[in-house]
N, C-alpha and C. Protein backbone atom coordinates (compact mmCIF):
# COMPACT_ATOMS: atom_id res chain seq x y z
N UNK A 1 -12.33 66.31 30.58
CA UNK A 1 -12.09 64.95 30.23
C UNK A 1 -10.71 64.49 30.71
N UNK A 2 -10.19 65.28 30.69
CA UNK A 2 -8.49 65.10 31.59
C UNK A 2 -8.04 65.06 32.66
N UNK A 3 -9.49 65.41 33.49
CA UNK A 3 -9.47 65.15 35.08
C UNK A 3 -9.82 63.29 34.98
N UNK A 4 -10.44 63.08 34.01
CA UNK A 4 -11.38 61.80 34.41
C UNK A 4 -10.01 60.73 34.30
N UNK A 5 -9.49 60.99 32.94
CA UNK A 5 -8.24 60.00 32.70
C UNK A 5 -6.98 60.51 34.03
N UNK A 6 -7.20 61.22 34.08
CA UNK A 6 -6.14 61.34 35.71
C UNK A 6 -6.85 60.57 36.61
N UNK A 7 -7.80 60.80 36.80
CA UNK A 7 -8.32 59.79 38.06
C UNK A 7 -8.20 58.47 37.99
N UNK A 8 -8.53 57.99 36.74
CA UNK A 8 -8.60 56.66 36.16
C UNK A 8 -7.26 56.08 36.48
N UNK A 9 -6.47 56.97 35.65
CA UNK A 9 -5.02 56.27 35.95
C UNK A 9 -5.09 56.03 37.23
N UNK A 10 -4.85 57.46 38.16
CA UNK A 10 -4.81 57.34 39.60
C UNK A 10 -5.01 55.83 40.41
N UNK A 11 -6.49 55.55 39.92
CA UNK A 11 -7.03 54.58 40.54
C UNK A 11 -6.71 53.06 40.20
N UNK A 12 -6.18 53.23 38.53
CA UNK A 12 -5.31 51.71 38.26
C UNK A 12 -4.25 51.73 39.11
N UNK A 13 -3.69 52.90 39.41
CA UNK A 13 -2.32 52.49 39.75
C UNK A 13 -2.43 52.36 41.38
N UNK A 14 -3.31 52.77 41.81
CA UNK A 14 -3.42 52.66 43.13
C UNK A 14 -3.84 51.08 43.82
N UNK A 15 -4.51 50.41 42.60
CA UNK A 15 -5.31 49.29 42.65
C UNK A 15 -4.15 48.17 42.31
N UNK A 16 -3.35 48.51 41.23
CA UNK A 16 -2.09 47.71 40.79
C UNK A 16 -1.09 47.93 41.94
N UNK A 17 -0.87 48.52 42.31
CA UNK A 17 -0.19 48.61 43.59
C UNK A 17 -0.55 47.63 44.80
N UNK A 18 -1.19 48.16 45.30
CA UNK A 18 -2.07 47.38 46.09
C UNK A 18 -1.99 45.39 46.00
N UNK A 19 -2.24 45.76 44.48
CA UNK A 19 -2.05 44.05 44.31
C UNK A 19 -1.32 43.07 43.98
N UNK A 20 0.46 44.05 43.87
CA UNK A 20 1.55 44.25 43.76
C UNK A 20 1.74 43.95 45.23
N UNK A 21 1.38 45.20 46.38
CA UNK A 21 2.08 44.72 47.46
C UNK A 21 1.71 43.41 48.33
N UNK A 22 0.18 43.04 47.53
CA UNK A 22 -0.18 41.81 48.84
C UNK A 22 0.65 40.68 47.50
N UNK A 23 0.69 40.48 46.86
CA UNK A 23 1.61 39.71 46.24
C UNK A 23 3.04 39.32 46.76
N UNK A 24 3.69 40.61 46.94
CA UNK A 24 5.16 40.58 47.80
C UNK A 24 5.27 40.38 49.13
N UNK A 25 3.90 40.92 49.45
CA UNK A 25 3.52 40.71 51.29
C UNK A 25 3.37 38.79 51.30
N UNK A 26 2.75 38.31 50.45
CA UNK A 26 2.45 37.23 50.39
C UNK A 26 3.41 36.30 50.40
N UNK A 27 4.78 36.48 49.56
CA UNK A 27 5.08 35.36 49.35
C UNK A 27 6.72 35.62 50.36
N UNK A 28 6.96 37.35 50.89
CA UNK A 28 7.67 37.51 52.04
C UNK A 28 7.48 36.32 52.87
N UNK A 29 5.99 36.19 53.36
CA UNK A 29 5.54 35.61 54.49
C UNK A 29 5.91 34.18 54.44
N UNK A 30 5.53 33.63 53.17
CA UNK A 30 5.64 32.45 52.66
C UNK A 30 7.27 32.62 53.15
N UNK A 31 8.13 32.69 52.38
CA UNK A 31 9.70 32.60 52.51
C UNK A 31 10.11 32.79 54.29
N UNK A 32 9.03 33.74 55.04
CA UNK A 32 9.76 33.56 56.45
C UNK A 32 9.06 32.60 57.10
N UNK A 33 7.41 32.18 56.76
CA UNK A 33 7.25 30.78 57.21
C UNK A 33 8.11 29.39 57.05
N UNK A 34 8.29 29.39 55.62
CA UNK A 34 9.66 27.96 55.17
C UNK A 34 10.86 28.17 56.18
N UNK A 35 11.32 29.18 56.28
CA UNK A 35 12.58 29.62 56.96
C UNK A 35 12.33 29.15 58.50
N UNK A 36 11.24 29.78 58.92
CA UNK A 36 11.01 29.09 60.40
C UNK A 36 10.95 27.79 61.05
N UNK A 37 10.29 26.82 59.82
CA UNK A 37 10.17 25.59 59.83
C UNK A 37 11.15 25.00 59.85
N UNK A 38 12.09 25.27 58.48
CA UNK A 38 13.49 24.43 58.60
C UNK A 38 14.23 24.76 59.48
N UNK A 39 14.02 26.14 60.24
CA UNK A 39 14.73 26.46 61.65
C UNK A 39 14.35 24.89 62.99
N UNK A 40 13.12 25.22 62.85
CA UNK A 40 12.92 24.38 63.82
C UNK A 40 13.24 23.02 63.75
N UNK A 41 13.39 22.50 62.32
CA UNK A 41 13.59 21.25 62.05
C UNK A 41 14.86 21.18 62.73
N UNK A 42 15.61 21.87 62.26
CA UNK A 42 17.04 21.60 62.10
C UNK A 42 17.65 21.76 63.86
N UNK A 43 16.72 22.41 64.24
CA UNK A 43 16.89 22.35 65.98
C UNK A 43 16.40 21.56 66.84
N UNK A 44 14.86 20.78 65.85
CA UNK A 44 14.92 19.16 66.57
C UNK A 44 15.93 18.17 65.91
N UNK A 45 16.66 18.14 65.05
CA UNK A 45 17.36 17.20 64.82
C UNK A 45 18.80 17.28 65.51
N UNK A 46 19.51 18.71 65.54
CA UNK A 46 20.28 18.75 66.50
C UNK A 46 20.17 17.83 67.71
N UNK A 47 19.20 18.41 68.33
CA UNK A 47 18.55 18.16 69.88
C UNK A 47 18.39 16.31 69.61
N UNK A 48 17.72 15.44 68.72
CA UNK A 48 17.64 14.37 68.55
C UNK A 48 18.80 13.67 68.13
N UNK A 49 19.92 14.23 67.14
CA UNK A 49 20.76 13.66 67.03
C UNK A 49 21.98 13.36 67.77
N UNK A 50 22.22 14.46 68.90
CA UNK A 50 23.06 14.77 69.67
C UNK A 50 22.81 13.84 70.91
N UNK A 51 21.25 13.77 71.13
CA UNK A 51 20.93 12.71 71.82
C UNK A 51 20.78 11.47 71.78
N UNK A 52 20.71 10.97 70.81
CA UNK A 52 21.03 9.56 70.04
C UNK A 52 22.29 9.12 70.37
N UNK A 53 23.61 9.96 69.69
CA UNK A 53 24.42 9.77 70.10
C UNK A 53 25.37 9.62 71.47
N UNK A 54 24.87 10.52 72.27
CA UNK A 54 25.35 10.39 73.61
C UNK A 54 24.61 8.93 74.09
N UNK A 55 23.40 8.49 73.77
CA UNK A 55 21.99 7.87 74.62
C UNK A 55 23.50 6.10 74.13
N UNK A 56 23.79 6.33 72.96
CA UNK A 56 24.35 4.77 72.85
C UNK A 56 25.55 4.65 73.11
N UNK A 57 26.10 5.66 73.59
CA UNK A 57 27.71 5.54 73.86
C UNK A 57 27.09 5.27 75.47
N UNK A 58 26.23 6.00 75.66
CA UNK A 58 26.30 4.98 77.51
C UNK A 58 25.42 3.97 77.18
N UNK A 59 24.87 3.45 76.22
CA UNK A 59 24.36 1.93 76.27
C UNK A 59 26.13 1.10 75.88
N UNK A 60 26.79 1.87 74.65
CA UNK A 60 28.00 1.18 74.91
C UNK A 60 28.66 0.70 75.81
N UNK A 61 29.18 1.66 77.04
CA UNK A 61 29.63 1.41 78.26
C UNK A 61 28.88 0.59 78.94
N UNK A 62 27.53 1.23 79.38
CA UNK A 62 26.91 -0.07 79.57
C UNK A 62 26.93 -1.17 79.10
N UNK A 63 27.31 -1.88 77.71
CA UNK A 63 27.09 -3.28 77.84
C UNK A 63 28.78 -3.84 77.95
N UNK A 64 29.83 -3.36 77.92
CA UNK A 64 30.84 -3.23 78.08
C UNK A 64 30.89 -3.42 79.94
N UNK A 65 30.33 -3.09 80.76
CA UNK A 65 29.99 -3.19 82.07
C UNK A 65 29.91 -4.85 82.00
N UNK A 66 28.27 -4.97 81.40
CA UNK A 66 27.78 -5.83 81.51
C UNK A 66 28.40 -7.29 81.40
N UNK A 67 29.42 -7.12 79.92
CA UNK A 67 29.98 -8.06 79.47
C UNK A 67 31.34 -8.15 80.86
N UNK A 68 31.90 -7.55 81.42
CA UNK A 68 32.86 -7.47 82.36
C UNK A 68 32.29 -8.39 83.60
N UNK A 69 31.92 -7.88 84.36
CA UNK A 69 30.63 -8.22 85.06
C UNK A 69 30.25 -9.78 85.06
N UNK A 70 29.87 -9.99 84.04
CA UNK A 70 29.40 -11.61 83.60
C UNK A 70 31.19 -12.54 83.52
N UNK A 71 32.09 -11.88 83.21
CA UNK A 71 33.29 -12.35 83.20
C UNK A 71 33.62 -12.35 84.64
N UNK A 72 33.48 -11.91 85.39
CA UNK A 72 33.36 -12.02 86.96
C UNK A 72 32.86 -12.77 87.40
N UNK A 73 31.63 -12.87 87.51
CA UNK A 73 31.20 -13.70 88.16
C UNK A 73 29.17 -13.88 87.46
N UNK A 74 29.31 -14.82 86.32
CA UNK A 74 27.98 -14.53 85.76
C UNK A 74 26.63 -14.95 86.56
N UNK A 75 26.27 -15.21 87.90
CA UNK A 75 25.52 -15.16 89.12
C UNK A 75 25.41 -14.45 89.71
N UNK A 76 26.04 -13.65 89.57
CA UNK A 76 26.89 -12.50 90.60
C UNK A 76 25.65 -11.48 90.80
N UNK A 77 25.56 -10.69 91.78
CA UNK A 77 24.53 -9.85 92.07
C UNK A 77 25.47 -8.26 91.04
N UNK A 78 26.37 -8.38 91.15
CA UNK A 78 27.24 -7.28 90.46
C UNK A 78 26.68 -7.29 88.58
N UNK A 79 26.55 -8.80 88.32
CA UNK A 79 25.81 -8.60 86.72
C UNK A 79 25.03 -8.40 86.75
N UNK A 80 24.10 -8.91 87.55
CA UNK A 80 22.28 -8.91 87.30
C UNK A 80 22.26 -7.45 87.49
N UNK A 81 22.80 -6.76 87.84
CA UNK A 81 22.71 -4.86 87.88
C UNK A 81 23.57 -4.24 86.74
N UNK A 82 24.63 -5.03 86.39
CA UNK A 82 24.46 -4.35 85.06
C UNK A 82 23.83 -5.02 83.68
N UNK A 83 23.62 -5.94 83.96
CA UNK A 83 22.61 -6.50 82.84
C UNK A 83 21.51 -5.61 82.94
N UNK A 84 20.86 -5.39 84.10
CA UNK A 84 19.34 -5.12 84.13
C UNK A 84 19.78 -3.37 83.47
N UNK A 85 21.25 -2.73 83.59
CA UNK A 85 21.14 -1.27 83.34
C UNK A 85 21.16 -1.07 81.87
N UNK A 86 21.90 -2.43 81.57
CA UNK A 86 22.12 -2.80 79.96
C UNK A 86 20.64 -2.41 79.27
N UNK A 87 20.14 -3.47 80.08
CA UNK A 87 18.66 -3.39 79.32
C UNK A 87 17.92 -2.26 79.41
N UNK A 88 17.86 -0.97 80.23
CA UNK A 88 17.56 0.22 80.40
C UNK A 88 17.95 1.15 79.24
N UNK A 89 19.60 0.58 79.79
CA UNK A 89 19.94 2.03 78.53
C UNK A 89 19.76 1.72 77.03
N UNK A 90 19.32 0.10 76.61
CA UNK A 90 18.59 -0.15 75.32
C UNK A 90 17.55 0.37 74.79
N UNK A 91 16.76 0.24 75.82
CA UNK A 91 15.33 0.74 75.83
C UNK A 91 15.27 2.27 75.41
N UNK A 92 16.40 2.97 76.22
CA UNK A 92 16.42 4.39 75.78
C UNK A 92 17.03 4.87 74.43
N UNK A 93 18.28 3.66 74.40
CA UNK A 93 18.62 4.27 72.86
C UNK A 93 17.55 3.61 71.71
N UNK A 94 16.74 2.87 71.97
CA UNK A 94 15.81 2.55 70.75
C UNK A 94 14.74 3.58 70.97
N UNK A 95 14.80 4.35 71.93
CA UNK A 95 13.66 4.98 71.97
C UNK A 95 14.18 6.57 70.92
N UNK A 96 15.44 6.73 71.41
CA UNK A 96 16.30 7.64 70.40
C UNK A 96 16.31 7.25 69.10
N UNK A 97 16.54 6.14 68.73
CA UNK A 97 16.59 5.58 67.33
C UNK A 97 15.39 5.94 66.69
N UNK A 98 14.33 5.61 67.46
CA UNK A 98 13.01 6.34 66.79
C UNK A 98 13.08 7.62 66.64
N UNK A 99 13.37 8.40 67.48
CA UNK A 99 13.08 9.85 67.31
C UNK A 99 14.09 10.22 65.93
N UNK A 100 14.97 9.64 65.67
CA UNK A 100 16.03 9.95 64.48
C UNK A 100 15.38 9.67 63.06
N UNK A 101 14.51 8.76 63.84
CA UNK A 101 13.69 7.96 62.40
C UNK A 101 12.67 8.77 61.79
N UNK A 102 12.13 9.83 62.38
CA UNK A 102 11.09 10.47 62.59
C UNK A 102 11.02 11.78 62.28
N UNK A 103 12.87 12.32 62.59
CA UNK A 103 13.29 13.15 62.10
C UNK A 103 14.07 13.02 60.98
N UNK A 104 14.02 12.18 60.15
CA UNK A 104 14.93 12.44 58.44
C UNK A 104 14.13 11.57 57.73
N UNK A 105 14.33 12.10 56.96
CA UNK A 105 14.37 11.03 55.19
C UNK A 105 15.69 10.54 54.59
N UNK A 106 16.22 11.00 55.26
CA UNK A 106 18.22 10.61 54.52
C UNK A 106 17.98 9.06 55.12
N UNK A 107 17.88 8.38 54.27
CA UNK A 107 18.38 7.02 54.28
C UNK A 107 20.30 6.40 54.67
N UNK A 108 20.57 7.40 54.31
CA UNK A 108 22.33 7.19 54.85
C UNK A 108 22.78 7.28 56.50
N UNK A 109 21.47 8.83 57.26
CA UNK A 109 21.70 8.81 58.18
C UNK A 109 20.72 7.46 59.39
N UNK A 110 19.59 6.97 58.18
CA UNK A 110 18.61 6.07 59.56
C UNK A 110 19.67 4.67 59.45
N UNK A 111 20.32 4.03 58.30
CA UNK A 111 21.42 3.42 58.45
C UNK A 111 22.32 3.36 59.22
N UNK A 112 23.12 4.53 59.27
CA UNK A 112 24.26 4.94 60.19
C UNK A 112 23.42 4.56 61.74
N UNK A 113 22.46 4.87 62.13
CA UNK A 113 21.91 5.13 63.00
C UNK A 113 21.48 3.78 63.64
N UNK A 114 20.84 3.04 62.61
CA UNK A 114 20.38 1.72 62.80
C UNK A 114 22.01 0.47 63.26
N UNK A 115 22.54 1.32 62.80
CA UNK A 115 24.08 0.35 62.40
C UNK A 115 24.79 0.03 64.16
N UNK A 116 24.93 2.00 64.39
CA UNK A 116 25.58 1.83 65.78
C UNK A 116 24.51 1.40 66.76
N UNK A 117 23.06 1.33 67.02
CA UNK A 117 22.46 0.26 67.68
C UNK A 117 22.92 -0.86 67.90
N UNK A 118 22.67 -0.83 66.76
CA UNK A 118 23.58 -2.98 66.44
C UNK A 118 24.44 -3.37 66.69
N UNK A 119 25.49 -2.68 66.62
CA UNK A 119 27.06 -2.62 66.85
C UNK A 119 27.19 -2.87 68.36
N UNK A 120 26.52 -2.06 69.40
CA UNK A 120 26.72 -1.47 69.98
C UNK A 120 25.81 -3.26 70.99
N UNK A 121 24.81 -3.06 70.68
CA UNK A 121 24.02 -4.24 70.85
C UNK A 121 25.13 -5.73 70.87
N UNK A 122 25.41 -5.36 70.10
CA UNK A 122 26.63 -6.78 69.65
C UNK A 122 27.72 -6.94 70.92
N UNK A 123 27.77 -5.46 71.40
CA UNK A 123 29.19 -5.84 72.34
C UNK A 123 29.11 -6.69 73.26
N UNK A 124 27.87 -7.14 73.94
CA UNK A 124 27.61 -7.83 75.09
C UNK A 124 28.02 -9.49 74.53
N UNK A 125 28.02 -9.99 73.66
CA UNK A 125 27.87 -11.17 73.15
C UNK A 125 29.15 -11.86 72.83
N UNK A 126 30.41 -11.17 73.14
CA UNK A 126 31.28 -11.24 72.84
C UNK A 126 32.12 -12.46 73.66
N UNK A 127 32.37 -13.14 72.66
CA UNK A 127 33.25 -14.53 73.58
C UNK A 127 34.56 -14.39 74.19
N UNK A 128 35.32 -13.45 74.28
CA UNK A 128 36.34 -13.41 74.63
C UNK A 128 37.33 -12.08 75.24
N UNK A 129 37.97 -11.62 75.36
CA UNK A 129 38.47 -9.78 75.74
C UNK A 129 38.61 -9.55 74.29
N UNK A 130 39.40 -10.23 73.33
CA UNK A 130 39.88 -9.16 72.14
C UNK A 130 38.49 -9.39 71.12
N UNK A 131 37.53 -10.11 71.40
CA UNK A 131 36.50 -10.20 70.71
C UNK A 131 35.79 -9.20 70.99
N UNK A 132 35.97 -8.47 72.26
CA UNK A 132 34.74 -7.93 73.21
C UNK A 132 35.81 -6.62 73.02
N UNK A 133 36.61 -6.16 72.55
CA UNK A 133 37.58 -4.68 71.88
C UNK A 133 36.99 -4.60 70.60
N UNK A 134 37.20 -5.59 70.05
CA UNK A 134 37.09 -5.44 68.36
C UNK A 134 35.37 -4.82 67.96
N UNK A 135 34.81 -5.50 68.93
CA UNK A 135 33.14 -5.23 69.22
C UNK A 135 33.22 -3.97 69.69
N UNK A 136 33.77 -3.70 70.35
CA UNK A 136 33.59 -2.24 71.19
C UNK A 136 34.03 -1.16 70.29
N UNK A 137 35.09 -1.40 69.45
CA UNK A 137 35.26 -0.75 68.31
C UNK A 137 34.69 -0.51 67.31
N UNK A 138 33.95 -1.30 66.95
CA UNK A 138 33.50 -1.28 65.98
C UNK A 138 32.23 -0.77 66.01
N UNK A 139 31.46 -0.95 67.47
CA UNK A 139 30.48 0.15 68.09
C UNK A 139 30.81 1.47 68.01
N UNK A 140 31.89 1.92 68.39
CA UNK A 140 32.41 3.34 68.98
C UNK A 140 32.42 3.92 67.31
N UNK A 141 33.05 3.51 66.13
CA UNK A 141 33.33 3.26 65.13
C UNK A 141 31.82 3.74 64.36
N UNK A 142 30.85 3.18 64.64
CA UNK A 142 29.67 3.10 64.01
C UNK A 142 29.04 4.40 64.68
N UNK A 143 29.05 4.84 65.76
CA UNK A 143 28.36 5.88 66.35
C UNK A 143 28.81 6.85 65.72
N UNK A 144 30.69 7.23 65.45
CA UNK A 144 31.15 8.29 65.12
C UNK A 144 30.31 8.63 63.40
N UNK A 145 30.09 7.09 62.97
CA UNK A 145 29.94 7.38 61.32
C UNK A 145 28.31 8.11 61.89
N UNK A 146 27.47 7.11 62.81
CA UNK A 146 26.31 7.97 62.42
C UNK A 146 26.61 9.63 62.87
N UNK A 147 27.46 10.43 63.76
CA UNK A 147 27.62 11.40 63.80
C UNK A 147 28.05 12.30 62.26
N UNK A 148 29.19 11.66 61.72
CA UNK A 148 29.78 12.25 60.12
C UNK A 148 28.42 12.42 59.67
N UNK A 149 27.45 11.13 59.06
CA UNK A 149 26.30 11.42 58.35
C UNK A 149 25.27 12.30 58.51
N UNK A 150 25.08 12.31 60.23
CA UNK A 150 23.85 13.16 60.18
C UNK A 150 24.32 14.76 60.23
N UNK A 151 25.80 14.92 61.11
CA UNK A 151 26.44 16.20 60.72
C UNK A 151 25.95 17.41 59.43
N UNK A 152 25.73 16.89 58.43
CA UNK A 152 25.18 17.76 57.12
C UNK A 152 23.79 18.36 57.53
N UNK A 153 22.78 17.51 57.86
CA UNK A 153 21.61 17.64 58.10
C UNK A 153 21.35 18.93 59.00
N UNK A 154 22.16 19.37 59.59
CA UNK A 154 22.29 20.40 61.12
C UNK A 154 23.07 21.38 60.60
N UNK A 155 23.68 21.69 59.96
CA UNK A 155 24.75 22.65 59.55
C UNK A 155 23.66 23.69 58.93
């Protein structure tokens, strides 16, 4: 009768084991799946945020061109080429603005983000040189904040 309760045990414990390790196997996996994901997240948002930011500092310059340009001579074959690059490199930073949008839920960073668009958008419109600094500043200004904000997100 003492072989039988040896076996018995044997076989709980072999069975409790067992369902012990797919338990720990289980939720290992779980913890290195989450881990992979927020890896990857955090390496498209790099990759998106880094590009956002560069994509509107040359729409900055660009409209900073543009606005120069039109102070030259606003007929001029010299604006209509940077107007038309203006409008290029818009196209690309709204196309970045989406991808930022797409990548967060932080409402602080689609702000920041939405902000230096605008800012940046604004410089062309500028009536005057120190109107068309203060604009440019306040672009350059707005890009750095969306950099501070989304900074956390990537770390």
């Amino acid at each position: 009768m003492g072989a039988i309760w040896t076996s018995v045990v044997a076989v709980v414990g072999t069975l409790l084991g067992s369902v012990m390790t797919h338990a720990f196997q289980h939720l290992a996996s779980r913890r290195s799946e989450l881990f992979s994901r927020s890896e990857a997240l955090r390496q498209e948002r790099i990759a998106a945020y880094s590009a956002f930011a560069a994509v509107v500092e040359d729409y900055r310059h660009g409209q900073a061109s543009r606005w120069y340009r039109k102070q030259q001579d606003p007929d001029g074959e010299a604006f209509m080429t940077a107007r038309d690059e203006a409008h290029r490199l818009r196209t690309v930073a709204r196309q970045a603005l989406y991808r930022v949008k797409l990548l967060t839920d932080d409402r602080a960073v689609m702000l920041a983000a939405e902000r230096a668009y605008q800012r940046t958008w604004d410089v062309s419109n500028a009536q005057d040189q120190a109107d068309r600094d203060s604009r440019d500043a306040r672009a350059r200004r707005a890009i750095e904040a969306f950099v501070f904000h989304a900074s956390p997100l990537v770390c």
